[in-house]
N, C-alpha and C. Protein backbone atom coordinates (compact mmCIF):
# COMPACT_ATOMS: atom_id res chain seq x y z
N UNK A 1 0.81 -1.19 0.00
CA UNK A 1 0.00 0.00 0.00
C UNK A 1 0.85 1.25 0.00
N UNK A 2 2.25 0.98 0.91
CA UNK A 2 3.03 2.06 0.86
C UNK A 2 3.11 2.97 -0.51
N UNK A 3 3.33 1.92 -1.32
CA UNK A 3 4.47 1.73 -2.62
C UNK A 3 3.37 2.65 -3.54
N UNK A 4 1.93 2.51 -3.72
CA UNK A 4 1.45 3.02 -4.11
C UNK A 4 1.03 4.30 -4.00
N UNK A 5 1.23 4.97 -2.98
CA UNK A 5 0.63 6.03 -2.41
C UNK A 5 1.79 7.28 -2.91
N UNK A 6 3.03 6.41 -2.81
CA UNK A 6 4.30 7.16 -3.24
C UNK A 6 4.58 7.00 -4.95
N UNK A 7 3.90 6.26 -5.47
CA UNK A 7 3.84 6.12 -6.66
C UNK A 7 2.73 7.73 -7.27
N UNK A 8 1.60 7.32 -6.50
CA UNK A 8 0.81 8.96 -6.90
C UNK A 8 1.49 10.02 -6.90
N UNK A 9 1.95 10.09 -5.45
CA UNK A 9 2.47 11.29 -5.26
C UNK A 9 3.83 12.16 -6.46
N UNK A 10 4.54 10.60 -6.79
CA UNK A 10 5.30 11.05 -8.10
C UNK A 10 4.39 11.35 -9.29
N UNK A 11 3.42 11.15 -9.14
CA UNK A 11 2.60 11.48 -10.30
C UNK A 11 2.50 12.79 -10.18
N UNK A 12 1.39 12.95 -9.36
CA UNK A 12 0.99 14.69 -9.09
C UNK A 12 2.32 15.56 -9.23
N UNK A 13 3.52 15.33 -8.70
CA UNK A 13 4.31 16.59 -8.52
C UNK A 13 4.58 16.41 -10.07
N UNK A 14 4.33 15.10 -10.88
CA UNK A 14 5.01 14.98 -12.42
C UNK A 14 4.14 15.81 -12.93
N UNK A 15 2.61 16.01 -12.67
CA UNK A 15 1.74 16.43 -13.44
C UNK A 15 2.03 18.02 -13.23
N UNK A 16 2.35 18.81 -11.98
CA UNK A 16 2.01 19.93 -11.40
C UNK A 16 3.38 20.30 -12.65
N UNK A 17 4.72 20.04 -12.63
CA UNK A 17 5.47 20.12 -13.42
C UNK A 17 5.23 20.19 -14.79
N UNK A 18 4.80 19.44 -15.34
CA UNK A 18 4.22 19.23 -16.62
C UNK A 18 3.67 20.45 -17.20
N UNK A 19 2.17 20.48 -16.22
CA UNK A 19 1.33 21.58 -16.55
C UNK A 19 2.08 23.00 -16.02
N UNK A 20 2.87 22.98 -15.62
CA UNK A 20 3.78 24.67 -15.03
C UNK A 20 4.77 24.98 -16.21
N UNK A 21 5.31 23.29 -17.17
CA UNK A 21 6.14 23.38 -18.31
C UNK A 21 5.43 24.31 -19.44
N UNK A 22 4.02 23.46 -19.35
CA UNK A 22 3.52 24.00 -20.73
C UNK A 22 2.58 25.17 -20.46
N UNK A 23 2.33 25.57 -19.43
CA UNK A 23 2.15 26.97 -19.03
C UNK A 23 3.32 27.81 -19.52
N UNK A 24 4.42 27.89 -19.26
CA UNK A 24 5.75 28.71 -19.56
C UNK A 24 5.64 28.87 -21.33
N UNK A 25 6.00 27.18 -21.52
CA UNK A 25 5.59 27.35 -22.98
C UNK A 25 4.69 28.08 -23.54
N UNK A 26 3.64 28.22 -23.39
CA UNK A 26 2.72 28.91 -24.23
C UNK A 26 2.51 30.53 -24.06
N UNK A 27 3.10 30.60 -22.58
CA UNK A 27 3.22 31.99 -22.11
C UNK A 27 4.90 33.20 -23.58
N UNK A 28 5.73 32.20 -23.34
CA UNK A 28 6.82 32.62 -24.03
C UNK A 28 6.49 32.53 -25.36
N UNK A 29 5.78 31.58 -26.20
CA UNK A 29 4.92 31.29 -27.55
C UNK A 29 4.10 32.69 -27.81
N UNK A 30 3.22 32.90 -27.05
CA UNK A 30 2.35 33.77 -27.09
C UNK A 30 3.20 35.25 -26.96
N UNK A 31 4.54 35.73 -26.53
CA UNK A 31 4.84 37.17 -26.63
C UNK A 31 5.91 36.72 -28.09
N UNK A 32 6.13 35.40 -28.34
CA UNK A 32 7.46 35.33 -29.51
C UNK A 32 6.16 35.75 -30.57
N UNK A 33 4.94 34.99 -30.71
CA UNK A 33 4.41 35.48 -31.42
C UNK A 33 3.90 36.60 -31.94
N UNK A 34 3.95 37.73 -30.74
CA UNK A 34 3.88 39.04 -31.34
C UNK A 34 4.55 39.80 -31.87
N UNK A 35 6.00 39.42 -31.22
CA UNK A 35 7.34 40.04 -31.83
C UNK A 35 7.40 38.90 -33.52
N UNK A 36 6.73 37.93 -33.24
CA UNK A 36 7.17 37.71 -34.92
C UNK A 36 6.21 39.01 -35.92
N UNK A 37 4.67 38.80 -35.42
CA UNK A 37 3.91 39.80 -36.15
C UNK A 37 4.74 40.93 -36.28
N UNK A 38 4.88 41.67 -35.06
CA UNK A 38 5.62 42.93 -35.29
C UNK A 38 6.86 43.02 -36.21
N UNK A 39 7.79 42.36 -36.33
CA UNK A 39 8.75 41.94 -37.58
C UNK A 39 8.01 42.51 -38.42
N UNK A 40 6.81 41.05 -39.06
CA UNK A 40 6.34 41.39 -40.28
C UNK A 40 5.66 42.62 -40.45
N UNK A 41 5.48 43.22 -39.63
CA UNK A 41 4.62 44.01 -39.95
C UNK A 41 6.01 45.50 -40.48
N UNK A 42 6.87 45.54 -39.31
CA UNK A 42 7.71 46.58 -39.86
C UNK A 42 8.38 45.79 -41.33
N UNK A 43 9.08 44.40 -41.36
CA UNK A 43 9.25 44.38 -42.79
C UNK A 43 8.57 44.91 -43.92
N UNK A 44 7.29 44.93 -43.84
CA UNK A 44 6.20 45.13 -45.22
C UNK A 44 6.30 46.76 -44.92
N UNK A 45 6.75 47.09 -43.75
CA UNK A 45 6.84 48.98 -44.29
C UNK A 45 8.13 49.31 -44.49
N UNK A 46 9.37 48.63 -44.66
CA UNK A 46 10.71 48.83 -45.17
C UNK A 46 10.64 48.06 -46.84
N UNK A 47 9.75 47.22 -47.05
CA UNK A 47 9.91 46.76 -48.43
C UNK A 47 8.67 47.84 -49.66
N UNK A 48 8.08 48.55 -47.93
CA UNK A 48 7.28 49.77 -48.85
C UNK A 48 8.22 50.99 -49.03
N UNK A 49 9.02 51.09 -48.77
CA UNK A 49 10.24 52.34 -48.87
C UNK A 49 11.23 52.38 -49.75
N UNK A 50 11.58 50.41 -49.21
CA UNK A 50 12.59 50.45 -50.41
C UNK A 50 12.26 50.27 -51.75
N UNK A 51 11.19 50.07 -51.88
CA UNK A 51 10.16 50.06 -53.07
C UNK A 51 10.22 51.56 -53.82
N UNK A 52 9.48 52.88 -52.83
CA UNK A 52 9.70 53.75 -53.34
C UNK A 52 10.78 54.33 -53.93
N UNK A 53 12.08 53.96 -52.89
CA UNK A 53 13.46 54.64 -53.34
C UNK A 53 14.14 54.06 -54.01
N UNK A 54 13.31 52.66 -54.82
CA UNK A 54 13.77 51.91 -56.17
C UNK A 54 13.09 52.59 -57.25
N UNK A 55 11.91 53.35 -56.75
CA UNK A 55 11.18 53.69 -58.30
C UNK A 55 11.46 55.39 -58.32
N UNK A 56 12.01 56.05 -57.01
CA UNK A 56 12.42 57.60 -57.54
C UNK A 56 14.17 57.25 -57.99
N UNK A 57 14.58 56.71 -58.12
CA UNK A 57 16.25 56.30 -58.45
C UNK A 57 16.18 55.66 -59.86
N UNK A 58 14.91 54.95 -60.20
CA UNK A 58 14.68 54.53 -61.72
C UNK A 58 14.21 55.90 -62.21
N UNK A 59 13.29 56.65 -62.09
CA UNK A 59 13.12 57.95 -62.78
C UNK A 59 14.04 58.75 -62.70
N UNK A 60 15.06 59.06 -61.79
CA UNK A 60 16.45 59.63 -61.79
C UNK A 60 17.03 59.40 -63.15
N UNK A 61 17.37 58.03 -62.77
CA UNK A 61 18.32 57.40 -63.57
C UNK A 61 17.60 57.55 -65.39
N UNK A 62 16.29 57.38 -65.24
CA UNK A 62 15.62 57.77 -66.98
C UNK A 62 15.97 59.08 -67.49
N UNK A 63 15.86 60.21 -66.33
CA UNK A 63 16.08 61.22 -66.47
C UNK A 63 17.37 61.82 -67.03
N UNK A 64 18.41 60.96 -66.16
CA UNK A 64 19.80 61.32 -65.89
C UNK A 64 20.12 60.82 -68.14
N UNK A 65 19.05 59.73 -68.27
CA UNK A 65 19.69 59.01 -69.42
C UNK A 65 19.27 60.14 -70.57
N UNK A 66 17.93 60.58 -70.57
CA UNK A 66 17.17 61.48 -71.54
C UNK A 66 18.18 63.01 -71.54
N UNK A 67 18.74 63.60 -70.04
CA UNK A 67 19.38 64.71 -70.10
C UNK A 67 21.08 64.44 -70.34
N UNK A 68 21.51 63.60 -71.02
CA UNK A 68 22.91 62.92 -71.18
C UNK A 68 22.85 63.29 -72.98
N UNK A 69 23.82 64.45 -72.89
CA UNK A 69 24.63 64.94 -74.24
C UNK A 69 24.98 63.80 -75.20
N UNK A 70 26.39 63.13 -74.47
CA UNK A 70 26.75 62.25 -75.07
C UNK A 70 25.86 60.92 -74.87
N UNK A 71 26.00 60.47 -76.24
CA UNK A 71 25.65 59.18 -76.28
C UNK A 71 25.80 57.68 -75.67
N UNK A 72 26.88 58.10 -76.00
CA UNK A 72 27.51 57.24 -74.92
C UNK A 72 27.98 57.15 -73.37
N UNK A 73 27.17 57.86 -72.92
CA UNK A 73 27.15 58.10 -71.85
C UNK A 73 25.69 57.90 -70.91
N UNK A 74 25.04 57.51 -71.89
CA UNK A 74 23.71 56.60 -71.33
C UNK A 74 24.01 55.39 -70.84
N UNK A 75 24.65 54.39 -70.37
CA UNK A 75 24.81 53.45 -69.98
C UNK A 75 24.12 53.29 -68.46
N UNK A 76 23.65 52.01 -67.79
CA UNK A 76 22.45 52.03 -67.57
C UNK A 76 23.52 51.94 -65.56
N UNK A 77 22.43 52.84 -65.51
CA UNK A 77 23.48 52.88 -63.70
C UNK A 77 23.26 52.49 -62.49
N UNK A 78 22.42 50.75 -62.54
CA UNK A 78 22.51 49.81 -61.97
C UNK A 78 21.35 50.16 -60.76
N UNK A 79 19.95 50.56 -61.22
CA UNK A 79 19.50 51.07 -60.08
C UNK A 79 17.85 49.66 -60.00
N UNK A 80 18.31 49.28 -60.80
CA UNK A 80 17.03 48.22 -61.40
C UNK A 80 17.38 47.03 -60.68
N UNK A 81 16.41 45.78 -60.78
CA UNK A 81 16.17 44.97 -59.71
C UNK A 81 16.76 43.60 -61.35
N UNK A 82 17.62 42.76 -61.06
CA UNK A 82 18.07 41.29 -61.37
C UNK A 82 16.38 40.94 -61.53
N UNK A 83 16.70 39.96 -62.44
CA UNK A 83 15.90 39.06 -62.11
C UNK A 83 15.72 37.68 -60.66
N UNK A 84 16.73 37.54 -60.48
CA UNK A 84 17.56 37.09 -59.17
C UNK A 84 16.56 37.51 -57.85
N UNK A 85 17.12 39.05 -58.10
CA UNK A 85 16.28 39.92 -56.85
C UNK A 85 15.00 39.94 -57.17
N UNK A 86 14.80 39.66 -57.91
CA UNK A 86 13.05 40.10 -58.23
C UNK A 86 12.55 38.77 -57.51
N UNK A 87 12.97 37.81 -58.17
CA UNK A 87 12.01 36.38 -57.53
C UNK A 87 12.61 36.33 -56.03
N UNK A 88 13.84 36.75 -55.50
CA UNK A 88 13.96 36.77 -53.99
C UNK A 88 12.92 37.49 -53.80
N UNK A 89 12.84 38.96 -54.04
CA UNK A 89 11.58 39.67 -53.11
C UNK A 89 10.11 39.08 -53.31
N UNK A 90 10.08 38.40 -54.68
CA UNK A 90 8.54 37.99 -54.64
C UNK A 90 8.59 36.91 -53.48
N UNK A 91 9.65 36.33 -53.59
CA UNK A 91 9.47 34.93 -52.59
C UNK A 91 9.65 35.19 -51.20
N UNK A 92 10.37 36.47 -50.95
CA UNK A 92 10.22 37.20 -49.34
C UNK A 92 8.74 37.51 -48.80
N UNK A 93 8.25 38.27 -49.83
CA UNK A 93 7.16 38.82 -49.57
C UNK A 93 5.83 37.28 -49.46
N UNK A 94 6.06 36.44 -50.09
CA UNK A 94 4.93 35.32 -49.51
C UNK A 94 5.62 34.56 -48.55
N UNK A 95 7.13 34.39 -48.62
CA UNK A 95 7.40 33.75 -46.93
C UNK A 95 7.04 34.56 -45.80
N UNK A 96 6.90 35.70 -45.71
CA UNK A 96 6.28 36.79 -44.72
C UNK A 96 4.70 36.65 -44.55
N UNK A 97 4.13 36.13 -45.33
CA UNK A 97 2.83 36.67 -45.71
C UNK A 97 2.38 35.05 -44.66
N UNK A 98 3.20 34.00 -44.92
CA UNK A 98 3.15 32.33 -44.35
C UNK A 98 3.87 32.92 -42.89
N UNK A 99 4.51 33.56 -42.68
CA UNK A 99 5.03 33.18 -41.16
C UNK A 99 3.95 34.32 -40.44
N UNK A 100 3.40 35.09 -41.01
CA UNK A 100 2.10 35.79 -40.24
C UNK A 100 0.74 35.45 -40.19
N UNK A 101 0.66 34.38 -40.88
CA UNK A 101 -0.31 33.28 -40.43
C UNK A 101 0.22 32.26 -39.48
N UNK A 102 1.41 31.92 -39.96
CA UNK A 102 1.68 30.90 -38.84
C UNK A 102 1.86 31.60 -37.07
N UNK A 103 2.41 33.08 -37.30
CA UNK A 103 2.31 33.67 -36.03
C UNK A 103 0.67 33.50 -35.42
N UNK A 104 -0.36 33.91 -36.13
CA UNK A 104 -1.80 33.82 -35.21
C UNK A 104 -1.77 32.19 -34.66
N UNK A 105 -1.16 31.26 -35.47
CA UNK A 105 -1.73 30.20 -35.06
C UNK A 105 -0.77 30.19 -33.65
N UNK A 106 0.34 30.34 -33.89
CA UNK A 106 1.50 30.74 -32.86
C UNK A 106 0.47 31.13 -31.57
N UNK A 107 0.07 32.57 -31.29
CA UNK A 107 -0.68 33.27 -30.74
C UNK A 107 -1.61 32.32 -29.84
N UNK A 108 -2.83 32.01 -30.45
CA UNK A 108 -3.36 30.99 -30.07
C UNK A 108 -3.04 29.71 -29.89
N UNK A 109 -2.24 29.33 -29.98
CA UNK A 109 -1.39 27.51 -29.20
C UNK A 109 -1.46 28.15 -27.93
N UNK A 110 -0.19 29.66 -27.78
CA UNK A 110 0.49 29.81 -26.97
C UNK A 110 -0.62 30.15 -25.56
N UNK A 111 -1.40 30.77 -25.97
CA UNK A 111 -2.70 31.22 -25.02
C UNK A 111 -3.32 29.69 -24.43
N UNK A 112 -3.60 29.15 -25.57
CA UNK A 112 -4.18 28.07 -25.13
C UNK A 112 -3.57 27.13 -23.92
N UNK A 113 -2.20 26.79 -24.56
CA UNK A 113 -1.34 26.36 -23.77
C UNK A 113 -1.18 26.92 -21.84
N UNK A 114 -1.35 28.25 -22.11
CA UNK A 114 -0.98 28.97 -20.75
C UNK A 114 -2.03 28.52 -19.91
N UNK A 115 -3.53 28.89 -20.83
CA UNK A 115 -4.73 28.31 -19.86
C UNK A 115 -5.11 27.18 -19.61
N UNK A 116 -4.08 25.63 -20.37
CA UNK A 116 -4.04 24.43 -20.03
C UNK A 116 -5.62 23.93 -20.55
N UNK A 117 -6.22 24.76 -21.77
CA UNK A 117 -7.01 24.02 -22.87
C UNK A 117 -6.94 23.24 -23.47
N UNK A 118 -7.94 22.44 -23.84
CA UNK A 118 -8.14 21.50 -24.34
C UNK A 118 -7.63 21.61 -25.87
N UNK A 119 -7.67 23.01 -26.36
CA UNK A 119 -7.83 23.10 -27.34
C UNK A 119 -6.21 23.23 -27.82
N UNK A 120 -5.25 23.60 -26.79
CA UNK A 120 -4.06 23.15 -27.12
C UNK A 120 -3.54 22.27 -28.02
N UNK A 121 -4.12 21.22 -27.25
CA UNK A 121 -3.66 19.79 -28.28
C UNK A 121 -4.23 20.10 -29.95
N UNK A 122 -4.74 20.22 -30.41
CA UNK A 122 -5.26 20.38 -31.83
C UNK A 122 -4.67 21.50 -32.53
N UNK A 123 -4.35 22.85 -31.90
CA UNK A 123 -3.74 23.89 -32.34
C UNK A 123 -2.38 23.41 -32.18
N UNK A 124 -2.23 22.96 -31.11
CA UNK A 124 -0.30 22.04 -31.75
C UNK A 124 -0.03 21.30 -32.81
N UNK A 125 -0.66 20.75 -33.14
CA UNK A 125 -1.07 19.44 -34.28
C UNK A 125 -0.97 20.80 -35.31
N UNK A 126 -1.77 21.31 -35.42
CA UNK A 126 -2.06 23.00 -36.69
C UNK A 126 -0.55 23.10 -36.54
N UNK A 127 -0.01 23.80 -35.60
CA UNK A 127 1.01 24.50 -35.67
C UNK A 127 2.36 23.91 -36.17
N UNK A 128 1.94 22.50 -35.83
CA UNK A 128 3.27 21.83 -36.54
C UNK A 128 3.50 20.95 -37.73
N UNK A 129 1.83 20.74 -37.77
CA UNK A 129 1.74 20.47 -39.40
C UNK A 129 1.92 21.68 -40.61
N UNK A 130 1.83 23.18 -39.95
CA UNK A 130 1.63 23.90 -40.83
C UNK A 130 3.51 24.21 -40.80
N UNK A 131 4.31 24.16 -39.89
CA UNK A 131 5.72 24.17 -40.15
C UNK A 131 5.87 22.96 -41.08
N UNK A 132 5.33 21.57 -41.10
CA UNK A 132 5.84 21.03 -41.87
C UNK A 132 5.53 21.30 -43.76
N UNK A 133 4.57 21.76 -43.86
CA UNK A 133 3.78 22.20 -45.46
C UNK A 133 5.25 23.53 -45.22
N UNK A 134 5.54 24.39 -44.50
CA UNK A 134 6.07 24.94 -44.84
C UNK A 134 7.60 24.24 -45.21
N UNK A 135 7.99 23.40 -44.89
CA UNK A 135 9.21 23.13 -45.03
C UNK A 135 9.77 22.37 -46.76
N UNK A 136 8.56 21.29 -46.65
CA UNK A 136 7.92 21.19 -47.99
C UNK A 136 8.03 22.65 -49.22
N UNK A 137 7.44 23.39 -48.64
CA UNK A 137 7.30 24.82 -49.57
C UNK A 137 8.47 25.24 -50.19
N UNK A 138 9.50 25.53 -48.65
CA UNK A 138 10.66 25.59 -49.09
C UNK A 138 11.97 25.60 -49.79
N UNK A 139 11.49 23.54 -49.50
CA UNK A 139 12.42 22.87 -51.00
C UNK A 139 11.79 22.86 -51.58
N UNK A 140 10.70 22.87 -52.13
CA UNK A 140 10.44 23.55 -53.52
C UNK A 140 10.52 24.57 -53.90
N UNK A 141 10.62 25.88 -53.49
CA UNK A 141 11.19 26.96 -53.59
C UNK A 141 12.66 26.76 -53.97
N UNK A 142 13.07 25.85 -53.38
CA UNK A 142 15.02 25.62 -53.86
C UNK A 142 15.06 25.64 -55.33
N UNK A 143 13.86 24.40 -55.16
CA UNK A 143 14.52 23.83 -56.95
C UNK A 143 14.14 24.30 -57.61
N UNK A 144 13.10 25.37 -57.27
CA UNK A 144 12.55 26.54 -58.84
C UNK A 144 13.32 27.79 -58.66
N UNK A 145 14.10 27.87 -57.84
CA UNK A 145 15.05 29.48 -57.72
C UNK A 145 15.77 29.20 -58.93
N UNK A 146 15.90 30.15 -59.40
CA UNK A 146 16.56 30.57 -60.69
C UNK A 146 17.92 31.18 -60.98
N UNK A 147 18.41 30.80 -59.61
CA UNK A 147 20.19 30.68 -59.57
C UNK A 147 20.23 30.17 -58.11
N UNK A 148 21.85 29.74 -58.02
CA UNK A 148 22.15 29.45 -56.73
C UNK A 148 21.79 30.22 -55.58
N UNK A 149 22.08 31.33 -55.68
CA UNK A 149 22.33 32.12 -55.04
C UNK A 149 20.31 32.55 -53.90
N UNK A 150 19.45 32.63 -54.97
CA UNK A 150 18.00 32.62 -54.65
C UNK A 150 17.88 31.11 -54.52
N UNK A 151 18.70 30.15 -54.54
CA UNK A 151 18.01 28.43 -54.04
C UNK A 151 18.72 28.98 -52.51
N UNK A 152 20.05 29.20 -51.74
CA UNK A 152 20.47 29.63 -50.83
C UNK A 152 19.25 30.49 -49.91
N UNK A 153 18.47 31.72 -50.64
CA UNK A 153 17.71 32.52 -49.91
C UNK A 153 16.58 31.48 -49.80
N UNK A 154 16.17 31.45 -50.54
CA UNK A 154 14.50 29.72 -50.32
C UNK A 154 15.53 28.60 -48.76
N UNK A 155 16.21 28.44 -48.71
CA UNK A 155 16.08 27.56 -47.34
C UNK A 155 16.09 28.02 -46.54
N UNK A 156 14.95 26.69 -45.65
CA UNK A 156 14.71 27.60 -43.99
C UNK A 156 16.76 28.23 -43.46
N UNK A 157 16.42 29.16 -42.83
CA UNK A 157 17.27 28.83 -42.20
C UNK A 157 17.72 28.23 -40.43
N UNK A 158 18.73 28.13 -39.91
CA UNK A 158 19.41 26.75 -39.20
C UNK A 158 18.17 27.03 -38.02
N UNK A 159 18.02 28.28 -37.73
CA UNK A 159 17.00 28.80 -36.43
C UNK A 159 15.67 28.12 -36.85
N UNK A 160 14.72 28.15 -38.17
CA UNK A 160 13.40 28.15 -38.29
C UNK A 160 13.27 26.30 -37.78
N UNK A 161 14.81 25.95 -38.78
CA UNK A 161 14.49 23.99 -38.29
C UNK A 161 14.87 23.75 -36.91
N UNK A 162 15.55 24.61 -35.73
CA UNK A 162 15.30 24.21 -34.04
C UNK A 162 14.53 24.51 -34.32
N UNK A 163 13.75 25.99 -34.33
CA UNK A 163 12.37 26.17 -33.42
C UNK A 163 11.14 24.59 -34.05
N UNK A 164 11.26 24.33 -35.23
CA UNK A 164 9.90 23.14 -35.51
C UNK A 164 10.67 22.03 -34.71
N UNK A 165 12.09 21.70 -34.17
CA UNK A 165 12.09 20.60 -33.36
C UNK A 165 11.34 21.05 -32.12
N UNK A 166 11.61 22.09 -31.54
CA UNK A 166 11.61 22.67 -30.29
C UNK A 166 9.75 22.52 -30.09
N UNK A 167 8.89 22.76 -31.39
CA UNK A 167 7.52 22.61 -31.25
C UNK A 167 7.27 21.96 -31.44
N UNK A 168 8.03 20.35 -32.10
CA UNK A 168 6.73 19.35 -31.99
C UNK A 168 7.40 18.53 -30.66
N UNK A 169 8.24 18.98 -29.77
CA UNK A 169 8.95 18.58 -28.56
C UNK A 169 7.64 19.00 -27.20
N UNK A 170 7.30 20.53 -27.19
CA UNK A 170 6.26 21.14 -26.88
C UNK A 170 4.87 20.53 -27.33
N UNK A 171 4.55 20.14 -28.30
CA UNK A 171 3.69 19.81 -28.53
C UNK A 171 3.32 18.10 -28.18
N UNK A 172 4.61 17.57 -27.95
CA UNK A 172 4.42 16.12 -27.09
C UNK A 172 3.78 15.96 -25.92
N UNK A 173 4.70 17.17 -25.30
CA UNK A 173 4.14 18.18 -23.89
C UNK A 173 2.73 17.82 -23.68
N UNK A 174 2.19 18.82 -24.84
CA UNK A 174 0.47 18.71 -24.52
C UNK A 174 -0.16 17.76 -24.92
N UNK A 175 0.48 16.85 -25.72
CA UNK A 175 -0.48 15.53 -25.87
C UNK A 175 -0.38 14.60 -24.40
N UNK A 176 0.72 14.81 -24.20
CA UNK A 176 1.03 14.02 -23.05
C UNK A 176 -0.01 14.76 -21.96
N UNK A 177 0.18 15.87 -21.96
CA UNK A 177 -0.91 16.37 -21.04
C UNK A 177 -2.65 16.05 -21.14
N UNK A 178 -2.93 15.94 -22.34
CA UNK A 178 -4.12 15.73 -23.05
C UNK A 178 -4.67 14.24 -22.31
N UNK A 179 -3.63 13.69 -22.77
CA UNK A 179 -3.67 11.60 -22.18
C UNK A 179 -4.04 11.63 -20.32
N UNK A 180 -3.29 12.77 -19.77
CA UNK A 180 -3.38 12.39 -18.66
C UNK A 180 -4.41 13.26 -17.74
N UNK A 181 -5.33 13.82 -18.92
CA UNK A 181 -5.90 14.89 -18.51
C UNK A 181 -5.88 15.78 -17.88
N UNK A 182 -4.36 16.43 -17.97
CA UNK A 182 -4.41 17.67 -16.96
C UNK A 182 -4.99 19.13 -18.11
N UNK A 183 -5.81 18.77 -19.25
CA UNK A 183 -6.40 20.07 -19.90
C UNK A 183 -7.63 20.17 -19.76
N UNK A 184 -8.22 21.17 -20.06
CA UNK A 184 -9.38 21.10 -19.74
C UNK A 184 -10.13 21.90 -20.27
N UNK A 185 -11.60 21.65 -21.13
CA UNK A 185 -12.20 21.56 -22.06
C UNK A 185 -13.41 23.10 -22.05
């Protein structure tokens, strides 16, 4: 009878642990996720700037070519976008557009998680199936980049593949929590 009583008791302090783990987790989830939004959100107003001060530096530069005496002296003064750069920024601008969806889902795990919901478990499952479609995305993004150099910008990089170990590690967390019912519905 001893044996058992001390057997619970390792339970409960396992469970109180558990659920204090994935409390933290979802607490730290839930502010990474705003600082990811906030990123995106200042990225899309620096790719609105550098946007503009690509298209007053192309009318410069038309200008500079139309008010040029010599002829030869129109030569073109490098203010235009590669094709290279072009499919990097198109492909920046929808990897941004995917990690600010994946931030809400972020958002909500992390909440969920803190309040030890039920609904945790299923938004983990979301959150780490949707890292995996993204990873998928990725290498395919490699093999349609249109030089080395844009297959290099298309991979995750070394940080994005910890953090998806680090969440479906977390997300064991709450299944495990789920099984032993410390969530609640």
């Amino acid at each position: 009878m001893g044996g058992s009583g001390a057997l619970q008791s390792f339970e409960t302090v396992g469970d109180v642990v558990l659920a204090g783990l994935i409390r933290l987790i979802g607490v730290l989830w839930a502010v990474g996720a705003l600082l990811i939004a906030r990123r995106m959100w200042t990225d899309r107003r620096l790719d609105a700037m550098i946007g503009e001060l690509g298209r007053v530096a192309s009318e410069l530069e038309a200008e500079a070519r139309e008010g040029a005496a010599d002829p030869g002296a129109r030569g073109r003064a490098g203010f235009g976008k590669s094709e290279t750069e072009a499919w990097i920024d198109r492909d920046d601008r929808r990897r941004r557009a995917y990690m600010t969806s994946q931030a809400v889902v972020l958002l909500a795990t992390g909440l969920s998680m803190a309040l030890m919901h039920a609904s945790a478990a299923w938004l983990a499952a979301l959150l780490v199936g949707g890292q995996g479609v993204y990873f998928l995305w990725r290498e395919a993004a490699r093999r349609r980049a249109p030089t080395p150099e844009a297959a290099a910008e298309a991979a995750p990089e070394r940080s994005t593949v910890n953090a998806a170990w680090t969440s479906l590690a977390a997300a064991g967390l709450v299944w495990i929590a789920g099984v032993r019912g410390l969530l609640w519905s």
